[in-house]
Each structure stands twice: as C-alpha cells, then as structure tokens.
N, C-alpha and C. Protein backbone atom coordinates (compact mmCIF):
# COMPACT_ATOMS: atom_id res chain seq x y z
N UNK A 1 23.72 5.03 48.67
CA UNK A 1 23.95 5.63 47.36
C UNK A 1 23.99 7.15 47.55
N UNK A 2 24.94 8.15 46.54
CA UNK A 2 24.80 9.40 47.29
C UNK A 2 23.82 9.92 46.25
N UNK A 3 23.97 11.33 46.16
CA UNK A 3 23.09 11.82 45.40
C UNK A 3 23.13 12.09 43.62
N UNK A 4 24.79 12.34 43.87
CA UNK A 4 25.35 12.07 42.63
C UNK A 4 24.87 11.06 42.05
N UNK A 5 24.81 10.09 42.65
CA UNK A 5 24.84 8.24 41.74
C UNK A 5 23.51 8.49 41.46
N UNK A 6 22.61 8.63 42.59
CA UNK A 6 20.73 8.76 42.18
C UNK A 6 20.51 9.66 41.04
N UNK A 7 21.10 10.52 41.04
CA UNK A 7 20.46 11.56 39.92
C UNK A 7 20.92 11.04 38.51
N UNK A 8 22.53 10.56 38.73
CA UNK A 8 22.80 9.60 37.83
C UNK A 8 21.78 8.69 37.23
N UNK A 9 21.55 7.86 38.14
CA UNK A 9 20.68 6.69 37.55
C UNK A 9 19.38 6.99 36.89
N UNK A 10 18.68 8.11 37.46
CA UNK A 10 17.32 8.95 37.63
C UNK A 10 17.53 9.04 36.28
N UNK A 11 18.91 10.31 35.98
CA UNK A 11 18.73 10.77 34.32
C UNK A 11 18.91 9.32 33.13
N UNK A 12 19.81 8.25 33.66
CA UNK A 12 19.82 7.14 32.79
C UNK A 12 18.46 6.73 32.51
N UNK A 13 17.63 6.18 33.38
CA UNK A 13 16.32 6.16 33.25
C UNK A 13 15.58 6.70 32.49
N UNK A 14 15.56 8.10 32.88
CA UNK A 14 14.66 8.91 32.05
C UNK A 14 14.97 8.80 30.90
N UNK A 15 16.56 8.77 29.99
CA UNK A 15 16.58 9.16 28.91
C UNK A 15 16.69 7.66 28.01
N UNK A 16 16.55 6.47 28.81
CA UNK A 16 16.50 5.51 28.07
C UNK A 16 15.21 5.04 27.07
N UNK A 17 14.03 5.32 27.53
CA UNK A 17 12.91 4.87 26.95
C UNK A 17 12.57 6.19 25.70
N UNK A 18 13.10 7.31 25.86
CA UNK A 18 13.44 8.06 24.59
C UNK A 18 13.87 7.58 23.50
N UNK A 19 15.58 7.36 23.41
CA UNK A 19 16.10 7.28 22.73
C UNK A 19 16.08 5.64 22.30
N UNK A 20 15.60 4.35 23.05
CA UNK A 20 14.90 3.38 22.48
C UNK A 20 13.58 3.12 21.61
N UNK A 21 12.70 3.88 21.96
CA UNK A 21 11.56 3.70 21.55
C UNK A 21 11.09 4.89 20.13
N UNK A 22 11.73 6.17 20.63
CA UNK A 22 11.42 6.89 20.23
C UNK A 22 9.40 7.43 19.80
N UNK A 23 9.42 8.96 19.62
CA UNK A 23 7.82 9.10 19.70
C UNK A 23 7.17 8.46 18.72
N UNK A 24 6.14 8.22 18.93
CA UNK A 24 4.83 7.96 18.13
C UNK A 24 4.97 8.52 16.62
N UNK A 25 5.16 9.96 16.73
CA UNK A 25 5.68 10.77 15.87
C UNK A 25 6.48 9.89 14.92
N UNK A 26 7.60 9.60 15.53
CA UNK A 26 9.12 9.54 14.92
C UNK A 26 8.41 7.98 14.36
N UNK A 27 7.87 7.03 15.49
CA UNK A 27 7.58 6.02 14.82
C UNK A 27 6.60 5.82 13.48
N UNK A 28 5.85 6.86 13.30
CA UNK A 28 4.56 6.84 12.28
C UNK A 28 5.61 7.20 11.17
N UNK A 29 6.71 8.15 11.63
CA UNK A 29 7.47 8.39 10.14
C UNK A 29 7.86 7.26 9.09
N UNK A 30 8.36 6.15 10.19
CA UNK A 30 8.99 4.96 9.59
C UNK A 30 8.01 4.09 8.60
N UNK A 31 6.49 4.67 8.60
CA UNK A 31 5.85 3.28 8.38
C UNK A 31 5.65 3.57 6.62
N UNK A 32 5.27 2.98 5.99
CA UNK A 32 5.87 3.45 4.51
C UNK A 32 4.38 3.93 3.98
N UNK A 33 3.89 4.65 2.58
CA UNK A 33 2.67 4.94 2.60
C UNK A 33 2.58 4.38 1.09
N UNK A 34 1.27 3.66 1.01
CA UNK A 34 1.30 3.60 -0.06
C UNK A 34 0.32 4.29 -1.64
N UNK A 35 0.87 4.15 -2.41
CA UNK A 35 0.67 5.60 -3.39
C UNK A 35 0.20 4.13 -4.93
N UNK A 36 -0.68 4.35 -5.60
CA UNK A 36 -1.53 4.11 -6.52
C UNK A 36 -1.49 4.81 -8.16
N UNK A 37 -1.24 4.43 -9.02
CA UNK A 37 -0.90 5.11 -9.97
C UNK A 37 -1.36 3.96 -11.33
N UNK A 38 -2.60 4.75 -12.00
CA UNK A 38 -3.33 4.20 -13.33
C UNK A 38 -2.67 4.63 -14.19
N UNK A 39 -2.58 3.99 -15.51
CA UNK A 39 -2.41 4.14 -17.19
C UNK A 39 -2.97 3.69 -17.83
N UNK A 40 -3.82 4.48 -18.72
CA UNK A 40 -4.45 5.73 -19.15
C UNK A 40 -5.39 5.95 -17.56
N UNK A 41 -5.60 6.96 -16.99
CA UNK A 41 -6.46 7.40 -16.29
C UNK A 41 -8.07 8.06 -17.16
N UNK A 42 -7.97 8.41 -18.27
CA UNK A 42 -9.02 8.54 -19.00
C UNK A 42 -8.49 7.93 -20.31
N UNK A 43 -9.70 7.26 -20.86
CA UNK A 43 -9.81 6.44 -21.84
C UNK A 43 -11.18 5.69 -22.32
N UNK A 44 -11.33 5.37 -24.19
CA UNK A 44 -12.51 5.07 -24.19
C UNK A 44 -12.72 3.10 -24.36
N UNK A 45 -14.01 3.18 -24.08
CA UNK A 45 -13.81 1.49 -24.27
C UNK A 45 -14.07 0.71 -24.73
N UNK A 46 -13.50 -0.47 -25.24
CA UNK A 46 -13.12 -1.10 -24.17
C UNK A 46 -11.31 -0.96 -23.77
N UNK A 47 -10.48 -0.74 -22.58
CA UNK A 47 -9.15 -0.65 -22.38
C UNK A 47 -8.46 -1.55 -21.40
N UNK A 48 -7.62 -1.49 -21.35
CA UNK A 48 -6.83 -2.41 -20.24
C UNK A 48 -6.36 -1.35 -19.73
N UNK A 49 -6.29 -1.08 -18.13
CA UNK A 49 -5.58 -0.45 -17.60
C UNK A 49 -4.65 -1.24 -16.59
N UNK A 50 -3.38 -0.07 -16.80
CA UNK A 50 -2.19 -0.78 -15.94
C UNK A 50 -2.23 -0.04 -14.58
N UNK A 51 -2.07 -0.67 -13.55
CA UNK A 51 -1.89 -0.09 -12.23
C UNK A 51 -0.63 -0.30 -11.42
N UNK A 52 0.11 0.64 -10.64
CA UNK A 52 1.29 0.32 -9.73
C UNK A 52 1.42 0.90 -8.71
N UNK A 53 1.40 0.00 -7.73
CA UNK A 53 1.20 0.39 -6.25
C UNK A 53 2.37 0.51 -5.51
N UNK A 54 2.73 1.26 -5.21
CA UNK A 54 4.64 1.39 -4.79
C UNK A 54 4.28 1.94 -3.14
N UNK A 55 5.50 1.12 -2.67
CA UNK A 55 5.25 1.48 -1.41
C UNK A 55 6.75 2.72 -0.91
N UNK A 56 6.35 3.69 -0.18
CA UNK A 56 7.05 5.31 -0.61
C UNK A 56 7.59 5.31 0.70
N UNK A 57 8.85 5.39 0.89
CA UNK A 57 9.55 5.80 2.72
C UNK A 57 9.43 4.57 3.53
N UNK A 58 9.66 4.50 4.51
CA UNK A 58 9.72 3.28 5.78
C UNK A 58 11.02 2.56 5.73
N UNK A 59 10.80 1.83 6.63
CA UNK A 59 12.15 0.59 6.46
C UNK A 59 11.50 -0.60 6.36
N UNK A 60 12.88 -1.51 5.93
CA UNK A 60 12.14 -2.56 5.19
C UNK A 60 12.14 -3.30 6.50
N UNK A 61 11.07 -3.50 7.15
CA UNK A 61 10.29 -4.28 8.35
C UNK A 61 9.89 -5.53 7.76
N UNK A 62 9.61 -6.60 8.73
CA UNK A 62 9.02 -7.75 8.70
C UNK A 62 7.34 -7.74 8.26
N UNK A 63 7.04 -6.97 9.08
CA UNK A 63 5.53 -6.19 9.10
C UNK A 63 4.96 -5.93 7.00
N UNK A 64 6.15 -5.22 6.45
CA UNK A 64 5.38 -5.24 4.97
C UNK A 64 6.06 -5.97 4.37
N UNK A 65 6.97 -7.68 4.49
CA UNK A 65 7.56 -8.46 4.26
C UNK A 65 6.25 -9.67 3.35
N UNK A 66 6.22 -9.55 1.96
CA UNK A 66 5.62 -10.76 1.63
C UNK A 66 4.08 -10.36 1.83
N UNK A 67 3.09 -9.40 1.43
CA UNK A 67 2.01 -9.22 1.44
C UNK A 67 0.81 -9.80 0.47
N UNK A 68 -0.07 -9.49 0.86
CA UNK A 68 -1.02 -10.16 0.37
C UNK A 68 -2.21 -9.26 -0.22
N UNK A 69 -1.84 -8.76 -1.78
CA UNK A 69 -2.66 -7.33 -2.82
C UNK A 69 -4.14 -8.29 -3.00
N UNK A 70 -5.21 -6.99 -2.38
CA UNK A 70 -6.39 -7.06 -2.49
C UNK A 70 -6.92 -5.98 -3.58
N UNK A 71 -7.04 -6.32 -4.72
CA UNK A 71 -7.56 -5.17 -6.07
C UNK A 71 -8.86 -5.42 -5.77
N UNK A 72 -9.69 -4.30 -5.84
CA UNK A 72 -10.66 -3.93 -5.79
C UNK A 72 -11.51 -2.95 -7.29
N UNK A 73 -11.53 -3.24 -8.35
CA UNK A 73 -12.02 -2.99 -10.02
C UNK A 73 -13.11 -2.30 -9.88
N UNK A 74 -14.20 -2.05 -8.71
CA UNK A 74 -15.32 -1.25 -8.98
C UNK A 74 -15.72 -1.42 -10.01
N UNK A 75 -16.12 -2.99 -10.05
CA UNK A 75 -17.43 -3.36 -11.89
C UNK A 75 -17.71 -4.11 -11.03
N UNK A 76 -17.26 -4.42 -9.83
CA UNK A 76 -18.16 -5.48 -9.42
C UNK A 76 -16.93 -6.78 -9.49
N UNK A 77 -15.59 -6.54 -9.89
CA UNK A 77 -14.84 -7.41 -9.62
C UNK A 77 -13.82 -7.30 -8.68
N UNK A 78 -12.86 -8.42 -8.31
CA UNK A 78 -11.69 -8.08 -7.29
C UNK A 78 -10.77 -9.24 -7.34
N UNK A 79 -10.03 -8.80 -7.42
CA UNK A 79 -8.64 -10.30 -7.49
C UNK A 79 -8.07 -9.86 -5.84
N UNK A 80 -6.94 -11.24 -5.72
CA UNK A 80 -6.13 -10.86 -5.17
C UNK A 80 -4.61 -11.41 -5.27
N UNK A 81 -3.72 -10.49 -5.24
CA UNK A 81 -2.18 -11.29 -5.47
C UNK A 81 -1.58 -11.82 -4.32
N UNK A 82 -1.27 -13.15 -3.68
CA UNK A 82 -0.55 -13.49 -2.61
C UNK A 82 1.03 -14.16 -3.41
N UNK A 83 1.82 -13.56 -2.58
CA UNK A 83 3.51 -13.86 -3.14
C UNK A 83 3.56 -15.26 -1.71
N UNK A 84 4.58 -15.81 -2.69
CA UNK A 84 5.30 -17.03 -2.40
C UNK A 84 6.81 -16.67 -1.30
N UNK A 85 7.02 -16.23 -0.17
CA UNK A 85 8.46 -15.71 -0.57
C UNK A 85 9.39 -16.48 0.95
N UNK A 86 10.67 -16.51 0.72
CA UNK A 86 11.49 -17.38 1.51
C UNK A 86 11.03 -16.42 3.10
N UNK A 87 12.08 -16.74 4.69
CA UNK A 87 11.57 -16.71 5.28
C UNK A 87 12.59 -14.85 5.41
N UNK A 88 11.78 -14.16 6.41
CA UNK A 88 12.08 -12.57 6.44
C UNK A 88 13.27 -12.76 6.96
N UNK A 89 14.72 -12.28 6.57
CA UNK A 89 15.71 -12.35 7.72
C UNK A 89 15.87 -10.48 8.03
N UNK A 90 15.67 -10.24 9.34
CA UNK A 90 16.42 -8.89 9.32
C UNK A 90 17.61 -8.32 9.19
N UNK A 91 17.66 -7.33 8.45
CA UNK A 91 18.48 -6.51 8.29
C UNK A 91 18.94 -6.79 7.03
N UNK A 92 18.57 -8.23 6.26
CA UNK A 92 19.30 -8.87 4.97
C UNK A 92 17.96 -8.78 3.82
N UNK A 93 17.07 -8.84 4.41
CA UNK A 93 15.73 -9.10 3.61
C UNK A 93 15.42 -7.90 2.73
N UNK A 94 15.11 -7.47 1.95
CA UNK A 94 14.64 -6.17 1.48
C UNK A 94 13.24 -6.49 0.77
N UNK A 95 12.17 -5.74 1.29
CA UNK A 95 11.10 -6.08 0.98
C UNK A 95 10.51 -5.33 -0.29
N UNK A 96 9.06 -6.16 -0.70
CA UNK A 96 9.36 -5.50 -2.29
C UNK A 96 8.32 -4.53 -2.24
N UNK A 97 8.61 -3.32 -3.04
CA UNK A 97 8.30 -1.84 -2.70
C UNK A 97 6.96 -1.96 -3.74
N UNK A 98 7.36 -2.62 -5.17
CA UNK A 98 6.44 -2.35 -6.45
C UNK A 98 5.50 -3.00 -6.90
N UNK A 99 4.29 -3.07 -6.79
CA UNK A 99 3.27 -4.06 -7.35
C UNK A 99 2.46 -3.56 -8.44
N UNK A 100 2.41 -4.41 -9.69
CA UNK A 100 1.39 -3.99 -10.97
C UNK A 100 0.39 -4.71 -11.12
N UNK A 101 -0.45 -4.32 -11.80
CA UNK A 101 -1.70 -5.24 -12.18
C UNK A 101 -2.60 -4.49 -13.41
N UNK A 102 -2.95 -5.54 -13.78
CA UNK A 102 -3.68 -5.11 -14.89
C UNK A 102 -5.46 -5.50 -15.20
N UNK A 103 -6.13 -4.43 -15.47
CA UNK A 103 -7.67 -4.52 -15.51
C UNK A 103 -8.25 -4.20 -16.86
N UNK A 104 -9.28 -4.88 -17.26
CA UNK A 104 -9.68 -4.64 -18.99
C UNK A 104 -11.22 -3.88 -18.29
N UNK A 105 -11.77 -2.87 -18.49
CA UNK A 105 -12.84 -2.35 -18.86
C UNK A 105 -13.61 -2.06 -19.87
N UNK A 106 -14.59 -3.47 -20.39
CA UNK A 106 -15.59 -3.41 -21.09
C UNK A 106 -16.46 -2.05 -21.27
N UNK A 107 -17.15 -1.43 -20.40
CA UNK A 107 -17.81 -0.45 -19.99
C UNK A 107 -17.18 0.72 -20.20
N UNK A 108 -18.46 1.55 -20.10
CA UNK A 108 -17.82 3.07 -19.80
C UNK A 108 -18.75 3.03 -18.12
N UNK A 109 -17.66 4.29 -17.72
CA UNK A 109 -18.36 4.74 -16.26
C UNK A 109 -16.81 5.13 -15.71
N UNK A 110 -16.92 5.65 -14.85
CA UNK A 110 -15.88 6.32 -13.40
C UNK A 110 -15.80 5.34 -12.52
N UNK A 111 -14.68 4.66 -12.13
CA UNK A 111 -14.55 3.64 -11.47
C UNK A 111 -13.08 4.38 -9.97
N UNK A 112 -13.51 4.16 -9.12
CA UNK A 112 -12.49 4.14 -8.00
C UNK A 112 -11.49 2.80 -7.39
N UNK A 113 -10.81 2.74 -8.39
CA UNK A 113 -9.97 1.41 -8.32
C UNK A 113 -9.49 1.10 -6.32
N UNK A 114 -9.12 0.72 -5.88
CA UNK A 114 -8.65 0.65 -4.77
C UNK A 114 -7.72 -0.71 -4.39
N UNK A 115 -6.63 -0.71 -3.91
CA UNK A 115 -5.82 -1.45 -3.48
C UNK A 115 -5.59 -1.63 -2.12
N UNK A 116 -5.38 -2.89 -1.50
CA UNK A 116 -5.43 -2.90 0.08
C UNK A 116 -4.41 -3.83 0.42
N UNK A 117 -3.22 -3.38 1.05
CA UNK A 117 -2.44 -4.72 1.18
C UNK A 117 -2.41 -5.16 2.76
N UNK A 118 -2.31 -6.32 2.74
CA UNK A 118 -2.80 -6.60 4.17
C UNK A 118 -1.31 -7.80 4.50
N UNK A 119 -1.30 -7.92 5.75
CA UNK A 119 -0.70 -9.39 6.29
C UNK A 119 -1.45 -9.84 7.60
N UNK A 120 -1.23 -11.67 7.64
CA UNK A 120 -1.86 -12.32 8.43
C UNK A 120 -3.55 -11.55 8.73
N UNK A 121 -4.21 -11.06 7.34
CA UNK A 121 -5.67 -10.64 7.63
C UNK A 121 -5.68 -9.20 7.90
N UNK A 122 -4.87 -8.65 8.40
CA UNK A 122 -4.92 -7.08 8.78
C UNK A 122 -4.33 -5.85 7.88
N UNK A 123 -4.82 -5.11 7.76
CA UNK A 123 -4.71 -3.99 6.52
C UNK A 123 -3.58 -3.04 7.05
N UNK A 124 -2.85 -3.20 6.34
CA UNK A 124 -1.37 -2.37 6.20
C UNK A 124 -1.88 -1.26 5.98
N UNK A 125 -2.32 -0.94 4.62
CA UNK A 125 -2.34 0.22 3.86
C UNK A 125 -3.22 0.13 2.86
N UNK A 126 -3.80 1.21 2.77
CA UNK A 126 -4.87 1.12 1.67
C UNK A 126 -4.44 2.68 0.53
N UNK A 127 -4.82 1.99 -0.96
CA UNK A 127 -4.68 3.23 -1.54
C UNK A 127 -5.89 3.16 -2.76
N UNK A 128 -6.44 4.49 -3.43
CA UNK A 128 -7.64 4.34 -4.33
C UNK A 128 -6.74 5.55 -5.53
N UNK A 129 -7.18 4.94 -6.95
CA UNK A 129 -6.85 6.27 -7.73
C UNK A 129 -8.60 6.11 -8.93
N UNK A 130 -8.72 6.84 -9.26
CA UNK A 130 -10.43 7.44 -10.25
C UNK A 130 -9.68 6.66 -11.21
N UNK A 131 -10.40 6.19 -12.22
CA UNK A 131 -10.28 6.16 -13.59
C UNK A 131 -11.59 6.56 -14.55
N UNK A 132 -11.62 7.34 -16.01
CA UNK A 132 -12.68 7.46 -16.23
C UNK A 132 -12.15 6.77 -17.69
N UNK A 133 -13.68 5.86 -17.92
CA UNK A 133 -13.87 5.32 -19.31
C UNK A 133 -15.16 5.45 -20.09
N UNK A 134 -15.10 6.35 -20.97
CA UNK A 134 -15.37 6.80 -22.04
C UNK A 134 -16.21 5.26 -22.78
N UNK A 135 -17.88 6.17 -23.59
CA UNK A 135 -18.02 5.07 -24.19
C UNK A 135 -17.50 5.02 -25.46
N UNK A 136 -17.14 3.73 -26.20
CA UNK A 136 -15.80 3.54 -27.07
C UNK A 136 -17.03 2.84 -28.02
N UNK A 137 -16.26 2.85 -29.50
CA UNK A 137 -17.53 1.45 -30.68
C UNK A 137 -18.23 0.84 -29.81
N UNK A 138 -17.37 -0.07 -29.39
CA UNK A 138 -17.86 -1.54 -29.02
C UNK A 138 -18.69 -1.39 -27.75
N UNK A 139 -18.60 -0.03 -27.25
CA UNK A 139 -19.54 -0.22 -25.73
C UNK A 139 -21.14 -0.45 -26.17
N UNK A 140 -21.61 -1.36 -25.71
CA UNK A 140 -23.10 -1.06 -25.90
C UNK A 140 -24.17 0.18 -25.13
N UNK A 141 -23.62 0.74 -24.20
CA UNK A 141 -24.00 1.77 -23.52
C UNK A 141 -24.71 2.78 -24.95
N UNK A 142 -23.31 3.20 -25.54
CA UNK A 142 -23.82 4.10 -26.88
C UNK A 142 -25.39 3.30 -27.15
N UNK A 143 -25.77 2.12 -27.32
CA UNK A 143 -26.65 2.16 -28.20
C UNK A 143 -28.40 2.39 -27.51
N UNK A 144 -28.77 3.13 -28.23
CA UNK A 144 -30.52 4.02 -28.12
C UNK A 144 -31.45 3.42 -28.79
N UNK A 145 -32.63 3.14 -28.00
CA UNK A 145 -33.79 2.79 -28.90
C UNK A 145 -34.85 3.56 -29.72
C-alpha cells in the first residue's frame, strides 16, 4: 500500500466515528427537556388545578415513544398515566410531546407538584412547578379555637 492510500484510509477512519456518532455535546442536544406548567399557580381553596407537561426540542426517538407519567401532588398523593400505544415504527411514528392532568386541592399550603416520565422503569425526565393555595371558606385550616 503506498502512502497516499494509508493516509487515505488513516483520514477515512479518523473522520468516520465523528460524523457517525457525533459529540456527547451534539448528542445531549437531541434529547428533549421536559417543562411543567400549572393553572392557577396561586389560588384559594378548595381548586382544581390543571397541569401540562410538554416535552420541548429532541427527535422523536423510540426512547420517549409511549411513556409512562408519574404525578407526584405533594398532599401525600400520586397517580400515574400509562398510554396504550401501537408498535414505534421509525421515522413514521411521531411521539406525543403533550401531557395534562388534573389535581383538586382541598387544603391550603405550597405544594411542589412534580412529574417524572419514565420507560421500561427508568426516568427519562423529570420536571417540578410550586403551586400556592390559599385558605379559601371551606378550608378548615381558617378555623381557631
């Protein structure tokens, strides 16, 4: 082989696992983040609050295909939403970005709602937003002896 061809091959080499893989960097860009958003964020009680968990940037991967929402209510309660959904095909599949839910707070107090979406057991992404509730008539908190 002469030297031409080696250096050839040398630079193919080198520049293949670049432009396949790309950095850590470039890969963390892709991964999507997810963002948490209450209605009313302050309010007195008792209220229902609405929540929506949107998932912001990435591509639609297999990886956040069909997840499984862990709500976390800080009263001491927690649901969770698991979707039903056909099988992932790539490149055709588009995965779903928007999740809502809804919580009634009896109480007053500051609560740190938190959402965790996970697959096969492992945590994708986690997101938390405050809510504050006010004591309202019906709270018994108001009442003094």
């Amino acid at each position: 082989m002469t030297r031409a061809a080696l250096a050839a091959v040398i630079a193919v080499a080198l520049a293949a696992p670049a432009s396949a893989g790309g950095t850590k960097a470039e890969a963390k860009l892709k991964k999507p983040r997810l963002d948490l958003r209450a209605t009313p964020r302050m309010a007195f009680s008792p209220v229902n609050i609405f929540l929506t968990a949107e998932l912001q940037g990435g591509d639609d991967v297999e990886e956040y295909y069909c997840p499984q929402l862990e709500w976390d209510w800080d009263d001491g309660g927690k649901s969770v939403h698991e979707g039903d959904c056909p099988p992932f095909v790539t490149g055709t599949t588009r995965i779903e970005r928007r999740f809502t839910a809804e919580h009634e707070y009896r109480r007053s107090g500051i609560f740190t709602i938190k959402v965790t979406m996970r697959r096969a057991n492992r945590s994708l992404a986690a997101s938390n937003v405050r809510v504050t509730v006010r004591p309202g008539l019906g709270d018994r908190t108001l009442e003094r002896d």
